[in-house]
Protein backbone atom coordinates (compact mmCIF):
# COMPACT_ATOMS: atom_id res chain seq x y z
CA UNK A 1 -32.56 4.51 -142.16
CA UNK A 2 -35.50 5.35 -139.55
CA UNK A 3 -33.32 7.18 -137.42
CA UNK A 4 -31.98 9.23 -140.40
CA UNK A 5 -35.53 10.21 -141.81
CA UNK A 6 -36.87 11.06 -137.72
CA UNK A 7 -33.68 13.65 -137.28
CA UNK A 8 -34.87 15.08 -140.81
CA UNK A 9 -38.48 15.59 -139.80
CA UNK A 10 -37.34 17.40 -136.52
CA UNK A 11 -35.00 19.45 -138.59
CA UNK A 12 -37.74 20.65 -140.70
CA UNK A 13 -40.28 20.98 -137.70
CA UNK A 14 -37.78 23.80 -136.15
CA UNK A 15 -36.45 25.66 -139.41
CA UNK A 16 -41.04 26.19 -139.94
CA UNK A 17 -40.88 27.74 -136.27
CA UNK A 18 -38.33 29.11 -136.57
CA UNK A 19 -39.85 31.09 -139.68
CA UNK A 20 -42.83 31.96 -137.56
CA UNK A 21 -43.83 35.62 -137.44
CA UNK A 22 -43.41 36.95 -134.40
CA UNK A 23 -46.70 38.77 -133.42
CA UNK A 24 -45.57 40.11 -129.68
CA UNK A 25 -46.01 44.16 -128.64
CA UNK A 26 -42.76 45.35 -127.44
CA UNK A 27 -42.17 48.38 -126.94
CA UNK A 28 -38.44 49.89 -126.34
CA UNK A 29 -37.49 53.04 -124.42
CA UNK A 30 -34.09 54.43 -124.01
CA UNK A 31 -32.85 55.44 -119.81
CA UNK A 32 -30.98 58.28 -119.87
CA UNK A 33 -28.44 58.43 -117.53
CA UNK A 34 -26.40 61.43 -116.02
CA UNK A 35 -23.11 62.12 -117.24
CA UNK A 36 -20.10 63.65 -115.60
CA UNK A 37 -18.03 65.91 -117.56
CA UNK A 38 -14.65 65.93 -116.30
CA UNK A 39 -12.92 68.09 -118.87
CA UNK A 40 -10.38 70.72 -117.34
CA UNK A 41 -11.46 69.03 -113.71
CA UNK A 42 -9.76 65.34 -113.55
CA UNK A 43 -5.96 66.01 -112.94
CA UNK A 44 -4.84 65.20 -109.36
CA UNK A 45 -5.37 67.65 -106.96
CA UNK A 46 -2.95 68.72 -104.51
CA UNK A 47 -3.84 70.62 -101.34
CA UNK A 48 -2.72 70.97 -97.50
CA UNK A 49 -4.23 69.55 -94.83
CA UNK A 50 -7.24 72.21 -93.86
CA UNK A 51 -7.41 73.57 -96.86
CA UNK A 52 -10.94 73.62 -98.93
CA UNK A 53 -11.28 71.85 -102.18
CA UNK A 54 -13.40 73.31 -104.76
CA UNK A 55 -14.49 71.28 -107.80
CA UNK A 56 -17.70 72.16 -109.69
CA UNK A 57 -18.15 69.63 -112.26
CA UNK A 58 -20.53 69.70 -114.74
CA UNK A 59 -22.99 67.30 -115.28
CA UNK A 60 -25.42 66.40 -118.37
CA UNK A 61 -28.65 64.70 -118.43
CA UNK A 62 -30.39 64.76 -121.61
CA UNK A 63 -33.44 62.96 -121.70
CA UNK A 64 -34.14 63.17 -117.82
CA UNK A 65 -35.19 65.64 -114.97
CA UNK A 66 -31.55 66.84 -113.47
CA UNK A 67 -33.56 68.15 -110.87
CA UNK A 68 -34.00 64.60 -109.62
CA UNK A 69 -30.18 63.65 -108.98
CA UNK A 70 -28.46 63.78 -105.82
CA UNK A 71 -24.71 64.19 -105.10
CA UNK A 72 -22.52 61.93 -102.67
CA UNK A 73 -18.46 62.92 -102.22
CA UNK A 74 -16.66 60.36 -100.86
CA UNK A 75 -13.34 59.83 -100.22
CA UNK A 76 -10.69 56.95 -98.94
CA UNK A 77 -7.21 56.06 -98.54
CA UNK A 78 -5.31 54.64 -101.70
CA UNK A 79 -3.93 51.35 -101.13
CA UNK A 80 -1.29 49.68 -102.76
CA UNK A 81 -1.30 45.82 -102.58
CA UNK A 82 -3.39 43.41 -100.25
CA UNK A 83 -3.02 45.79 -97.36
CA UNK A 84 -6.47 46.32 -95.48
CA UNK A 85 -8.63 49.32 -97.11
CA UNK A 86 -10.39 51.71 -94.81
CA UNK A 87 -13.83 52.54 -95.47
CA UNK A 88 -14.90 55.69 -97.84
CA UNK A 89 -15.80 58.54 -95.45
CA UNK A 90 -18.29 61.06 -97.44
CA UNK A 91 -17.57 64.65 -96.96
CA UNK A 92 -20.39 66.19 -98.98
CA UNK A 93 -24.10 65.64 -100.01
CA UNK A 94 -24.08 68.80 -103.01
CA UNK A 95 -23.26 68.98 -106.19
CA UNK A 96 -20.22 71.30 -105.80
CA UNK A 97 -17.83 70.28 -103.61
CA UNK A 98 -16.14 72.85 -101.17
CA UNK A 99 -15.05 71.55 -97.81
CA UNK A 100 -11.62 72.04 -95.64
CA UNK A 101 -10.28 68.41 -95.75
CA UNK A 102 -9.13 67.08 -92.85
CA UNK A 103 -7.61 63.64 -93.48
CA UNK A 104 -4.14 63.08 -92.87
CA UNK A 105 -1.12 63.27 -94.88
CA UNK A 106 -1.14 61.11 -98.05
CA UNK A 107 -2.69 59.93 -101.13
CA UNK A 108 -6.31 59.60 -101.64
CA UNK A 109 -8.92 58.57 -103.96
CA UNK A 110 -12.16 61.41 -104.04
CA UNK A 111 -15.30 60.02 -105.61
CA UNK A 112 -17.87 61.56 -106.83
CA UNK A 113 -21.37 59.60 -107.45
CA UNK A 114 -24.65 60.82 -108.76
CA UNK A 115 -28.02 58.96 -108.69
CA UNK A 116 -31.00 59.41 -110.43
CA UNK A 117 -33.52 58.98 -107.70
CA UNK A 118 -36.59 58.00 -110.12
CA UNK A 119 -34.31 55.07 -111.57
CA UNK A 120 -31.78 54.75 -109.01
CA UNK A 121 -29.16 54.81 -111.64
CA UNK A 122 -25.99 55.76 -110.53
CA UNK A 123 -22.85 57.69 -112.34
CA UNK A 124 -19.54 58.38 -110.80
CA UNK A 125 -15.62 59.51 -111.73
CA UNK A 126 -12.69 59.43 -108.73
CA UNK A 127 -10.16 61.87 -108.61
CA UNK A 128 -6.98 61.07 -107.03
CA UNK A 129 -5.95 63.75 -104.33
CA UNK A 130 -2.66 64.24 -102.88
CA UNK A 131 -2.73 65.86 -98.84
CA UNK A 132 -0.11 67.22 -97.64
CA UNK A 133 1.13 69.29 -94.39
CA UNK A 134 1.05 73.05 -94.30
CA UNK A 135 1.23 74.54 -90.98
CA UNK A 136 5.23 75.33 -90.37
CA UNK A 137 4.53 78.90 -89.65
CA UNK A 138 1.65 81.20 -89.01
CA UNK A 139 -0.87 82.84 -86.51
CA UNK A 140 -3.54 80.45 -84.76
CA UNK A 141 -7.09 81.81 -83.71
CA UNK A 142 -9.71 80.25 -81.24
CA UNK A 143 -13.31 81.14 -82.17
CA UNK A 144 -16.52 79.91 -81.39
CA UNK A 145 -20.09 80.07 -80.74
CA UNK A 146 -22.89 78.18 -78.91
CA UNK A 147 -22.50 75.59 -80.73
CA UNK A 148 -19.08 74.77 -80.00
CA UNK A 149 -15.21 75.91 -80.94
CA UNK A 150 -13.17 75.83 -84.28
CA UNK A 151 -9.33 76.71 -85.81
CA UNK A 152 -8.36 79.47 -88.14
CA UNK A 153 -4.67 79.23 -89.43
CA UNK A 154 -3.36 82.83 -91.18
CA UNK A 155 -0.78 83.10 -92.79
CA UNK A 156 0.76 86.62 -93.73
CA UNK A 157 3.98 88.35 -95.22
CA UNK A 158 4.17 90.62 -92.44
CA UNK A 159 4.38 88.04 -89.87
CA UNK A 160 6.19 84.92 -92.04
CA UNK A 161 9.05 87.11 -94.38
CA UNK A 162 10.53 83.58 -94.99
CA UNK A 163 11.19 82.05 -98.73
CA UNK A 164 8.91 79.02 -99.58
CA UNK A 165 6.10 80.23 -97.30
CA UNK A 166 3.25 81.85 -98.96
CA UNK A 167 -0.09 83.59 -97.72
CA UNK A 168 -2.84 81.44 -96.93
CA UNK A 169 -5.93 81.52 -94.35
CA UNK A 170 -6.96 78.00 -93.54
CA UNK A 171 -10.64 77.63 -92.34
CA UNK A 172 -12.40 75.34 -89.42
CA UNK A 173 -9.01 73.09 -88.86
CA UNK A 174 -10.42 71.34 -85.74
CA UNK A 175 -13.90 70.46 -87.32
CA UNK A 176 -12.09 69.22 -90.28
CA UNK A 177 -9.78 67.19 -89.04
CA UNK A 178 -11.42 65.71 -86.13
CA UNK A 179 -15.03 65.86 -87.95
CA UNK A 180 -16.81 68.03 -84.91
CA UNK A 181 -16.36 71.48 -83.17
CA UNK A 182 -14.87 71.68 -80.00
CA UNK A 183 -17.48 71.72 -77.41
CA UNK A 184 -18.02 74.00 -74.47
CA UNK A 185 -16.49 77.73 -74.36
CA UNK A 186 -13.41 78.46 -75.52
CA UNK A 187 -10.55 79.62 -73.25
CA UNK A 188 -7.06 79.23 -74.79
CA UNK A 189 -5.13 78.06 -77.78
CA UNK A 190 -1.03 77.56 -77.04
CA UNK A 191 1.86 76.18 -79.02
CA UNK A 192 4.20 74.03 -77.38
CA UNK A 193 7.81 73.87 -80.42
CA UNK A 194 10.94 72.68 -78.51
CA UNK A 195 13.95 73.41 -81.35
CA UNK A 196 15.97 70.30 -82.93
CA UNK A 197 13.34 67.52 -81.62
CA UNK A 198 10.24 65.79 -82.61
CA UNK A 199 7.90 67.85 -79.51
CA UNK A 200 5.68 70.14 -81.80
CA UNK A 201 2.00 70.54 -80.32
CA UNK A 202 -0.43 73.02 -80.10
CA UNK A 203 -3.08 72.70 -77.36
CA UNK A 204 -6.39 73.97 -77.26
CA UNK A 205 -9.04 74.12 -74.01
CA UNK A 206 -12.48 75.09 -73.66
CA UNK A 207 -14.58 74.62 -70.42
CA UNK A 208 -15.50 71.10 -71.91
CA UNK A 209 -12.33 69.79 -73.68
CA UNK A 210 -8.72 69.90 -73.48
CA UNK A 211 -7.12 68.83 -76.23
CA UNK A 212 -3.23 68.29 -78.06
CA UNK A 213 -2.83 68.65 -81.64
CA UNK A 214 0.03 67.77 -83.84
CA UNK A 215 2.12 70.82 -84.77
CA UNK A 216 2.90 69.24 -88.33
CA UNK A 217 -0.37 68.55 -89.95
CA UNK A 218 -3.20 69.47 -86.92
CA UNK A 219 -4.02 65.99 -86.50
CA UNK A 220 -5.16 65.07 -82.75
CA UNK A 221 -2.87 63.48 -80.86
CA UNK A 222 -4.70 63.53 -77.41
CA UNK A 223 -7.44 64.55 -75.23
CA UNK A 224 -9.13 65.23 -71.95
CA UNK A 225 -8.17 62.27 -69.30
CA UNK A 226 -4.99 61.02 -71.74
CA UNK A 227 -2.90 64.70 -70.60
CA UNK A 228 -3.08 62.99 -67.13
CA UNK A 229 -1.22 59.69 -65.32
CA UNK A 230 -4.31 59.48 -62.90
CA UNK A 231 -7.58 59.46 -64.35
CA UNK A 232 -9.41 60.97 -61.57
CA UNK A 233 -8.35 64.49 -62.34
CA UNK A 234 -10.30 67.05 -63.03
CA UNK A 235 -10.75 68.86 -66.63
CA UNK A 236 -10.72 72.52 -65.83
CA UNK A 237 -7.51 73.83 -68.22
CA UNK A 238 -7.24 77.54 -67.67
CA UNK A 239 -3.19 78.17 -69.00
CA UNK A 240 -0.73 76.42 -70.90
CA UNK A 241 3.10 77.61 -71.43
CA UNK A 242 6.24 75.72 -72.89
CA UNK A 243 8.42 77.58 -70.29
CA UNK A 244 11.89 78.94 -70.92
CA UNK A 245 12.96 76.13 -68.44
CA UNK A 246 11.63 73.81 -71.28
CA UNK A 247 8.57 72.51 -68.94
CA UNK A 248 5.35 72.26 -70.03
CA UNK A 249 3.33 73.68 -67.70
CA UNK A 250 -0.53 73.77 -67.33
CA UNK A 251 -2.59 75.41 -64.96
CA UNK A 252 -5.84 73.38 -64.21
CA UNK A 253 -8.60 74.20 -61.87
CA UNK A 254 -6.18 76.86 -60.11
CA UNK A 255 -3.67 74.10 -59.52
CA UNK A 256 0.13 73.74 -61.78
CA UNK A 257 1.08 70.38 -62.74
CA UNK A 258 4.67 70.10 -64.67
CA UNK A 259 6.34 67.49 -66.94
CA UNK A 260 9.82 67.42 -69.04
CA UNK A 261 10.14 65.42 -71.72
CA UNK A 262 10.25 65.56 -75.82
CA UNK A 263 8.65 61.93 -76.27
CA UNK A 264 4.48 62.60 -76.82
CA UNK A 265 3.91 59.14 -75.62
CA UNK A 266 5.19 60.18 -72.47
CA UNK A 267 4.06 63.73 -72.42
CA UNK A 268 1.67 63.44 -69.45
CA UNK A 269 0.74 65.18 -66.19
CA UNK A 270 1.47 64.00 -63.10
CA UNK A 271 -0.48 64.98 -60.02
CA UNK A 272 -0.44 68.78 -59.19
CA UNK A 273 1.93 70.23 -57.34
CA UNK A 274 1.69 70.37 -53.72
CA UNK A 275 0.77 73.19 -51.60
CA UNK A 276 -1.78 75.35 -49.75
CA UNK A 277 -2.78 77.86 -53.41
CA UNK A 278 -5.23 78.48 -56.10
CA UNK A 279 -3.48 80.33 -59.58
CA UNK A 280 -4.53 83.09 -61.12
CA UNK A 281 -4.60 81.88 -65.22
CA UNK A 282 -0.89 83.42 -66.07
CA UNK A 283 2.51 81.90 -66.15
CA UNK A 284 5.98 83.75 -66.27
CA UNK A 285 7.87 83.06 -69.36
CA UNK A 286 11.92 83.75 -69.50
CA UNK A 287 13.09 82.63 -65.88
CA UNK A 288 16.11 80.71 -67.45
CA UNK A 289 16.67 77.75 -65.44
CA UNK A 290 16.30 79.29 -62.36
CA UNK A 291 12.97 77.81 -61.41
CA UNK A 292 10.65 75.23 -63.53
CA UNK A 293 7.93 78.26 -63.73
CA UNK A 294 6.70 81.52 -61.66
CA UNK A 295 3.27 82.08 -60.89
CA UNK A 296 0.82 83.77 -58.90
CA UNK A 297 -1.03 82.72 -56.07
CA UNK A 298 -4.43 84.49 -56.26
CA UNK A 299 -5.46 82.63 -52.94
CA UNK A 300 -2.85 84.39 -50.92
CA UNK A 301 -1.82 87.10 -52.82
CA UNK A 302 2.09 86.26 -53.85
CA UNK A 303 4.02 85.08 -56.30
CA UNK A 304 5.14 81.34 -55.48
CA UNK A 305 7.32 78.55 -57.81
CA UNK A 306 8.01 74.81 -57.11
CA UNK A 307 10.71 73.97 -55.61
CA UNK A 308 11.69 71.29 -58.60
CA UNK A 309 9.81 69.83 -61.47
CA UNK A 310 8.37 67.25 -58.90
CA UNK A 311 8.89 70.04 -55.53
CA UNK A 312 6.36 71.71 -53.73
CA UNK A 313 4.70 75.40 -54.13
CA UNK A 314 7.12 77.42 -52.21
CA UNK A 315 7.61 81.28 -51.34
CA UNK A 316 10.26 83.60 -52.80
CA UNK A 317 13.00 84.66 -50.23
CA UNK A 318 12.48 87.92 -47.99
CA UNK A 319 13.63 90.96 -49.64
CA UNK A 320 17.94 91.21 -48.85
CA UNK A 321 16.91 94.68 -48.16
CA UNK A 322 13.34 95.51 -47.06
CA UNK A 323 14.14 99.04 -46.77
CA UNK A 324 14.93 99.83 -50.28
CA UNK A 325 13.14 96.61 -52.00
CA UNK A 326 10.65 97.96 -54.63
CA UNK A 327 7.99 95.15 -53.46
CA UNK A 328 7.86 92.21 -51.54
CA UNK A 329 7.12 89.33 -53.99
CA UNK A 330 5.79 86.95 -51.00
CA UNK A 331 3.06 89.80 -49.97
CA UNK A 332 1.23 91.66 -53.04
CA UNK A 333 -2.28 91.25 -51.96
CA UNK A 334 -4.26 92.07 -54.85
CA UNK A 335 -5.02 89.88 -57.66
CA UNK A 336 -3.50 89.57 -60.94
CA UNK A 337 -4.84 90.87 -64.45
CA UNK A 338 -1.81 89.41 -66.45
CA UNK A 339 1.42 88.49 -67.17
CA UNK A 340 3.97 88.19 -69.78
CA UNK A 341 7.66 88.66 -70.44
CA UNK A 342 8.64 92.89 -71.53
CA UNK A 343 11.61 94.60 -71.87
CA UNK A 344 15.18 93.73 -70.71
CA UNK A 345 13.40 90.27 -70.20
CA UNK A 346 12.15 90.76 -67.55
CA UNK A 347 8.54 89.51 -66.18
CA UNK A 348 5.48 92.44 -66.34
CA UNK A 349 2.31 91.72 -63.71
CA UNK A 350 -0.85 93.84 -63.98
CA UNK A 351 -2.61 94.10 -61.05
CA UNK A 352 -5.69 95.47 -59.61
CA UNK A 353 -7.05 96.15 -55.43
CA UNK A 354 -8.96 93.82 -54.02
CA UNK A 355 -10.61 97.06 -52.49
CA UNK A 356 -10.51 100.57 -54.40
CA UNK A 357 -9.42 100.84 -57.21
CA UNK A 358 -5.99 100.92 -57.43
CA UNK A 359 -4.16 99.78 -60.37
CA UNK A 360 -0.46 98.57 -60.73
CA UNK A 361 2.47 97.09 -62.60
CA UNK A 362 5.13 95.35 -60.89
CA UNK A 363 7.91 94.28 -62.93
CA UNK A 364 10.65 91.57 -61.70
CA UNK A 365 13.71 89.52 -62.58
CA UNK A 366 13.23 86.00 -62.82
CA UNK A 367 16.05 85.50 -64.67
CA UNK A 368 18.10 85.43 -61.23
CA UNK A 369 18.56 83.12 -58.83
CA UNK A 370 16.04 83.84 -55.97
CA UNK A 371 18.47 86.39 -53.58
CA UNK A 372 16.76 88.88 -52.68
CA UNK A 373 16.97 91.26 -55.33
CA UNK A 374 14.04 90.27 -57.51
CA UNK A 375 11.69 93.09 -57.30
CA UNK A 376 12.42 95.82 -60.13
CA UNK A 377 9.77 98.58 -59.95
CA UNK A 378 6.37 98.99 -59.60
CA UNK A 379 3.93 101.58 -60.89
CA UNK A 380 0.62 103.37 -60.09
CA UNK A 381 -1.35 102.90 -62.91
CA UNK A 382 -4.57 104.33 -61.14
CA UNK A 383 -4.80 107.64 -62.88
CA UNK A 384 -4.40 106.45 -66.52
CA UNK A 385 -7.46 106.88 -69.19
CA UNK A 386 -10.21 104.41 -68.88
CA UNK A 387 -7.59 102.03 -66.99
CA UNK A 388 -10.63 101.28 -64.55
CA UNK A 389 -12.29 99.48 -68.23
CA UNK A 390 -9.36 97.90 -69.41
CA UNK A 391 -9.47 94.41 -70.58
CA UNK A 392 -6.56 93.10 -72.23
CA UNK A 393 -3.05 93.48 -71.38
CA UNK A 394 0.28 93.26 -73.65
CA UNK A 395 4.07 93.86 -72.92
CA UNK A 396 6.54 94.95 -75.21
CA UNK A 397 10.15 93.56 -75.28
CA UNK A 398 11.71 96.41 -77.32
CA UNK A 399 11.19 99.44 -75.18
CA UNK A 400 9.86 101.27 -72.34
CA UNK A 401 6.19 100.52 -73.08
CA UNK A 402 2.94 97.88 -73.02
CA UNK A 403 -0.31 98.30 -73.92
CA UNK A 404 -4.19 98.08 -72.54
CA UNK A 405 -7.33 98.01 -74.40
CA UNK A 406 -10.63 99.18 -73.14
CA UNK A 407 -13.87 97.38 -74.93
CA UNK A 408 -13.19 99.86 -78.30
CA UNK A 409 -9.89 101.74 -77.37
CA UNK A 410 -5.86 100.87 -77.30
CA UNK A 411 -3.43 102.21 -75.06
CA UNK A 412 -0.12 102.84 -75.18
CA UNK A 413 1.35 103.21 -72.16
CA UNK A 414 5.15 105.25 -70.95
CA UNK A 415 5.64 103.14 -67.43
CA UNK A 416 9.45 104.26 -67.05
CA UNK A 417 9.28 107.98 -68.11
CA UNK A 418 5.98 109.21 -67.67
CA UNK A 419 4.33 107.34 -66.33
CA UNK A 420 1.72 108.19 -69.05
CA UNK A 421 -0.88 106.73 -71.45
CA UNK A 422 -2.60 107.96 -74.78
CA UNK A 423 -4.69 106.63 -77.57
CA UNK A 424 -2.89 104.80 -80.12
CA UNK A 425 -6.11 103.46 -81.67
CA UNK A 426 -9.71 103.75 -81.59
CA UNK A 427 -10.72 103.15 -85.20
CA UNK A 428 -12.56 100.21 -85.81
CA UNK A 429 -16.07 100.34 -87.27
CA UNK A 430 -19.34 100.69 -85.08
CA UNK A 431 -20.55 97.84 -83.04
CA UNK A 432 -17.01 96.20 -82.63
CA UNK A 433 -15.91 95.44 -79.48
CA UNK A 434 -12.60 94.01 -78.72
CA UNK A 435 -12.38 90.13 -77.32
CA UNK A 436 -8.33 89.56 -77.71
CA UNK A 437 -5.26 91.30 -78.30
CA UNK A 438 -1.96 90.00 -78.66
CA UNK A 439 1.81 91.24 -79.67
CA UNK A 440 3.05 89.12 -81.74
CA UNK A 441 6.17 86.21 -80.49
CA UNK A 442 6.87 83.49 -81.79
CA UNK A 443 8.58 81.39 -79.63
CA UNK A 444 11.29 79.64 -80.79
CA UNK A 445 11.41 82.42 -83.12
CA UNK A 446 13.74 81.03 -85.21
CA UNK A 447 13.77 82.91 -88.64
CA UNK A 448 11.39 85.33 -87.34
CA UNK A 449 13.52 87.65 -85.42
CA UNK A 450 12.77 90.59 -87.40
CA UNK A 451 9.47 90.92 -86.71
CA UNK A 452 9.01 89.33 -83.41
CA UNK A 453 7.11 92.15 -81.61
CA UNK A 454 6.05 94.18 -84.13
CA UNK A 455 3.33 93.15 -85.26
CA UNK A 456 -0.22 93.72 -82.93
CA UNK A 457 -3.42 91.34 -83.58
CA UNK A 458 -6.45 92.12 -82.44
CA UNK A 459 -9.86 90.49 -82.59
CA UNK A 460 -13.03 91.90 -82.62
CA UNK A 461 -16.66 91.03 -82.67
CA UNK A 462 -19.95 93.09 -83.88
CA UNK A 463 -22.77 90.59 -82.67
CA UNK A 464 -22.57 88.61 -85.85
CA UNK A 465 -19.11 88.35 -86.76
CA UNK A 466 -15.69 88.09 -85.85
CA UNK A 467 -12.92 89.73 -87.20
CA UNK A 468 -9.22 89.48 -87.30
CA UNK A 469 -6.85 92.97 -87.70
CA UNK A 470 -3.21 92.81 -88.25
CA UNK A 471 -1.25 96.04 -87.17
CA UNK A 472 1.99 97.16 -87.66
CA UNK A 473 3.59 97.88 -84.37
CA UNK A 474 6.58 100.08 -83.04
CA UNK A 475 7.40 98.48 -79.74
CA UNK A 476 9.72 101.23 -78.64
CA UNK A 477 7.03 104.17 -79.28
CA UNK A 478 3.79 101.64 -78.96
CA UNK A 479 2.34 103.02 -81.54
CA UNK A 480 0.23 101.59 -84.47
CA UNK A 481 -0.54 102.14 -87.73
CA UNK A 482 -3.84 103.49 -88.32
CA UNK A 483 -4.85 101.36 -91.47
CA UNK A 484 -4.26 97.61 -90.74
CA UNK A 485 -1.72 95.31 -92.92
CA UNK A 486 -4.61 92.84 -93.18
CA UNK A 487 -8.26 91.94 -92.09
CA UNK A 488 -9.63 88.20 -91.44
CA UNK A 489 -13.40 88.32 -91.70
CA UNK A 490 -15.55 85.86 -90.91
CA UNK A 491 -15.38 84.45 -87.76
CA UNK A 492 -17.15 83.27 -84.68
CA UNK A 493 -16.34 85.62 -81.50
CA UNK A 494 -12.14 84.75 -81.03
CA UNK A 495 -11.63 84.08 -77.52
CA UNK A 496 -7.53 83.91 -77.93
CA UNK A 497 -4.66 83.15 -80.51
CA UNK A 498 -1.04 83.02 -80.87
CA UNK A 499 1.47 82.36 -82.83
CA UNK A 500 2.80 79.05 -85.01
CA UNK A 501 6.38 78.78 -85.29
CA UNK A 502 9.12 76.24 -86.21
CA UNK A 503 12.18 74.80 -84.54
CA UNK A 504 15.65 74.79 -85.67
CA UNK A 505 17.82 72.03 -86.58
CA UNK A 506 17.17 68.60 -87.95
CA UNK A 507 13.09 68.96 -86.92
């Protein structure tokens, strides 16, 4: 009975505090937090690797000072399973996102997260992004500035006429993809596509970096010391060329080195190739499998080859008949402007005196075996307009004609019947001067034999800008349109390009 009448007086003791008024000051205030509106914006996004995303979304923020948020993108890998994630990389610090992305084929997850920075309250949403590869065919350009070296991809309908590929210009590839410019200045930008196998590179140098990228989706494959078997070598790339032989060869710090394979993993230099010689920066492509490459010797004035993938430099054979021989390929003495593959296949050289000035092309066979009988024709070029300015060299391989380009001017010039040049064009805005010029061929140019060497690209620069023209080109007449097909704007100063193409076959 005591125990009883104890719980009942405790029972009554709470239910009277319990009815207590309350007399605390409280006072309660509502945080507003930002809200992201993804209406019209949240469906998966699909784009190729390089290529900018754009997503504005909109944000609200009643009840606080939107000037006060800040903006983090991030994005990572989507993982299915227990398999290891990889961190979140962020790609942007603004509101609106619009940046090339760069990571590598596959599905991702793209976050976006906004904090108030008075609260530190944070909102986010995460779109799912799909990357794929879009690089099969096109026209690569080298740019840069003092701050380094980047990638433009173009692609046109003039220079791609094949179903399923579309125009596109794809901005800043290396940066994106690799996350920094390419330092030092840039020198050349070459594409390395052997047909029905998996060798598909594109390799870039600069006077800093040297550097192979995948052909498929622009991711880097290798750089600098990895091109080499011995580590000591030096880093001085100056040419590249997947030669008709199917050799890659390089020219580095006036020395060739050669290797033959289709396995990347094994895609390495040896040591150079021996012999007393220092290369001028030009290779000749179309010598069948006659030789592994032809070059010139700018030491000793003469074209030379190796004697086998793994040989040493040697000389071409005497003439079979000085008397009659247009040249004598071991004893040109002057040095080389460039060099590239023209009409009837055979090999163009531009050369200038070492004294004087005297100005030539000598055109030879490579596509023989070494008889004799190499030596084609040569020409005095000395008395053609401006030649003593000219800066840029290109061969045609439909007709009787190449091209030279002064600072501002192009030339076409009649080597086999009039030995003649005239303007073809002069037309591009004040202030531009020209920095590259190239015909365009693709090589393979499998699906692209149509317009293989009719097409003319030139780049130009004003002081501020770079700039990209795409001419229509008759390789037989050498002229060129006077309005060009299309203009890229907006680049650093282009120090080379060339062009993207695809194999054949299963790859």
């Amino acid at each position: 009975m005591k125990n009883i009448i104890s719980a009942l007086f405790i029972g009554c003791a709470m239910l009277m505090a319990g009815c207590k008024k309350d007399k605390g000051n409280y006072d309660y205030t509502t945080v507003p937090l930002a809200v992201i509106d993804t209406a019209g914006i949240g469906q998966p996004r699909y784009v190729e690797r390089s290529q900018v995303l754009d997503i504005d979304p909109v944000i609200r923020y009643e009840g606080g000072n939107i000037n006060a948020l800040k903006y983090q993108w991030l994005i990572y890998p989507y993982v299915v399973g227990s398999a290891a994630t990889t961190p979140s990389k962020v790609i942007s610090n603004e509101k609106r996102l619009n940046v090339p992305i760069g990571e590598k084929v596959g599905e991702y997850r793209l976050e976006l997260v906004v904090t108030d920075t008075t609260n530190l309250l944070k909102s986010n949403t995460v779109f799912t992004v799909v990357v794929s590869a879009g690089i099969e065919y096109g026209w690569i350009v080298l740019h840069g500035n003092s701050e380094g070296s980047d990638v433009d991809f173009m692609v046109t309908a003039n220079a791609v006429p094949v179903a399923g590929i579309t125009p596109k210009r794809l901005r800043n590839m290396y940066s994106a993809n690799v996350g920094e410019k390419i330092p030092g200045t840039p020198r050349f930008i070459a594409q390395n596509r052997r047909t029905n196998s998996l060798a598909n590179w594109i390799t870039i140098a600069s006077s800093e970096q040297f550097s192979r990228m995948s052909g498929a989706d622009f991711s880097l494959v290798r750089e600098n010391g990895a091109f080499f078997r011995r580590s000591e070598e030096v880093i001085d790339p100056q040419a590249y060329m997947l030669t008709s032989s199917s050799n890659d060869a390089l020219i580095n710090n006036k020395r060739l080195y050669l290797f033959n394979t289709t396995y990347e993993t094994d895609a390495r230099f040896g040591t150079s190739v021996p012999g007393d010689y220092e290369l001028a920066p030009f290779m000749a492509y179309m010598v069948g499998f006659n030789y592994p490459v032809v070059v010139y010797d700018q030491k000793n004035g003469r074209f030379a080859r190796p004697a086998s993938t793994f040989g040493s430099m040697i000389d071409f054979n005497a003439p079979a008949n000085p008397a009659t021989a247009a040249f004598d390929l071991r004893s040109i003495g002057m040095d080389m402007l460039f060099m590239d593959r023209g009409f009837s296949s055979y090999t163009h050289a531009f050369f200038k005196s070492r004294t004087g000035n005297a100005y030539w092309l000598y055109i030879a066979n490579f596509n023989s075996s070494d008889n004799g009988q190499l030596a084609v024709a040569k020409y005095d070029m000395s008395a053609l307009p401006e030649i003593a300015s000219a800066k840029f060299f290109q061969t045609s391989e439909l007709g009787y004609v190449d091209w030279y380009a002064t600072e501002d001017r192009i030339y076409a010039y009649d080597f086999q019947t009039t030995n003649t040049a005239k303007v073809v064009f002069s037309g591009f805005p004040a202030g531009e001067k020209i920095t590259a010029m190239k015909v365009y061929k693709p090589r393979p140019n499998f699906n692209l034999s149509t317009v293989e060497g009719r097409l003319m690209y030139v780049a130009t620069w004003n002081g501020t800008e770079g700039k990209v023209y795409e001419f229509a080109l008759n390789g037989i007449s050498g002229e060129i349109t006077a309005t060009p097909l299309n203009t890229f704007t907006g680049l650093d100063k282009v120090a080379d390009m060339t062009a993207k193409a695809r194999g054949s076959g299963t790859y």
